[in-house]
Protein backbone atom coordinates (compact mmCIF):
# COMPACT_ATOMS: atom_id res chain seq x y z
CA UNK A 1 -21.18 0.98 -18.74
CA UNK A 2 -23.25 3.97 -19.45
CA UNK A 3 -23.63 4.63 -15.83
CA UNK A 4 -20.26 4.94 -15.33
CA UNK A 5 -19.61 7.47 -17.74
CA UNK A 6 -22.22 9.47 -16.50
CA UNK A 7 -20.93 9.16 -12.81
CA UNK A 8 -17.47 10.44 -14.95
CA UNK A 9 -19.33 13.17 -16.93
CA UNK A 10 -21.33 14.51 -13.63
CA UNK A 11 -18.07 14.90 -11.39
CA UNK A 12 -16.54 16.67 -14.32
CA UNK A 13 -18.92 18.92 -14.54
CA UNK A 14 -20.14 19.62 -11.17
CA UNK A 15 -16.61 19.51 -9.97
CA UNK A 16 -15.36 17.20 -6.92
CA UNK A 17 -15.00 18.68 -3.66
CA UNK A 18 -13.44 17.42 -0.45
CA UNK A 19 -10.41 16.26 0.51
CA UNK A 20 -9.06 13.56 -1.57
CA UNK A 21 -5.90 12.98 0.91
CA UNK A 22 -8.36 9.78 2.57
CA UNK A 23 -8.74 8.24 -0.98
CA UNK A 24 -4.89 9.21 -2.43
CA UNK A 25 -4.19 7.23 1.19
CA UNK A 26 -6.01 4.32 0.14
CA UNK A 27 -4.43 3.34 -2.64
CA UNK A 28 -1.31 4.23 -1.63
CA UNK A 29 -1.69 1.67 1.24
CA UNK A 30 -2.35 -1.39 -1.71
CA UNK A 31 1.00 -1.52 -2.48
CA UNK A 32 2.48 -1.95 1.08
CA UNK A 33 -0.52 -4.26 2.00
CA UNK A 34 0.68 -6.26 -1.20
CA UNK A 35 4.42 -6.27 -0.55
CA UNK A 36 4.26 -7.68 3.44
CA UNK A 37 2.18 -10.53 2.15
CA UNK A 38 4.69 -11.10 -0.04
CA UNK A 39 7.59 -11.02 2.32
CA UNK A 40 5.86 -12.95 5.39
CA UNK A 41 4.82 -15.85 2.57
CA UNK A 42 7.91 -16.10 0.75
CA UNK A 43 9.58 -15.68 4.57
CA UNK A 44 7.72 -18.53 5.76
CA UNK A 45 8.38 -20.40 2.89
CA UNK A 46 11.96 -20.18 2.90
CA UNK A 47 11.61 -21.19 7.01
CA UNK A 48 10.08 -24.29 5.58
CA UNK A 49 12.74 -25.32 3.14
CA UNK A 50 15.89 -24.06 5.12
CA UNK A 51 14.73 -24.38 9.29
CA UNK A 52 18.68 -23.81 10.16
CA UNK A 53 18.74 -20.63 8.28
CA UNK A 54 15.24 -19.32 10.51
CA UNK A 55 18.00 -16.26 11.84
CA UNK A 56 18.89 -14.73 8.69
CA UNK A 57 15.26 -15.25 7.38
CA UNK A 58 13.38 -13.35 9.84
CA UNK A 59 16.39 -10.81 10.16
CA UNK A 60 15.35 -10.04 6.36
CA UNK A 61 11.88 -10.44 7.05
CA UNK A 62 11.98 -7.76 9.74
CA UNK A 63 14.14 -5.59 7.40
CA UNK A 64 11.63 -5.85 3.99
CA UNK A 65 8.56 -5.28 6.80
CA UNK A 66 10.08 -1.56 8.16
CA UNK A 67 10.76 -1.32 4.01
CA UNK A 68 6.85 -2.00 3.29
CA UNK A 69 5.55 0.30 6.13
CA UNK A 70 7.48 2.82 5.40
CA UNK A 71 6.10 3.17 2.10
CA UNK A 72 2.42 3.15 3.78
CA UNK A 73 3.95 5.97 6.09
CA UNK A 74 5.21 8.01 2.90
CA UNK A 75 1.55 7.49 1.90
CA UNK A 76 0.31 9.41 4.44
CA UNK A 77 2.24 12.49 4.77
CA UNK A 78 1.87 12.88 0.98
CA UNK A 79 -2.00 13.37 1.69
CA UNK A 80 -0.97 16.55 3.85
CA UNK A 81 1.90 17.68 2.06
CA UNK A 82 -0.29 18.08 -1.21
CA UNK A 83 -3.41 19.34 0.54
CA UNK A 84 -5.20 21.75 -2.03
């Protein structure tokens, strides 16, 4: 635990340099990573309780994956948009 707070204490003082845009990217690209798992599993579970309904499931499938992405998308412009 101590090490950590000195890692902390050091970049405070020192100062961090370079361009953060890679690492704001990063975890900006968790939460669309997180959210197509979650609509290609629930997706494929709802293709293996309702088979007849396979049409309207992958139709909204489709839809929540252009959602998800374009979240990651957002993620990146933001990293050149706020470029210090």
């Amino acid at each position: 635990m101590s090490a950590a707070l000195e890692m902390v204490n050091l970049a405070a003082t020192k100062g961090v340099t370079g361009n953060l845009g890679s690492v704001g990217y990063g975890l900006a690209a968790i939460g669309p990573g997180i959210g197509v798992g979650i609509v290609f599993g629930n997706g494929t579970q709802a293709l293996a309780r309702q088979p007849e309904a396979a049409g309207l499931i992958r139709q909204n499938q489709i839809l929540g994956f252009a959602f998800c992405e374009a979240l990651a998308l957002i993620g990146i412009v933001m990293g050149f948009i706020f470029k210090s």
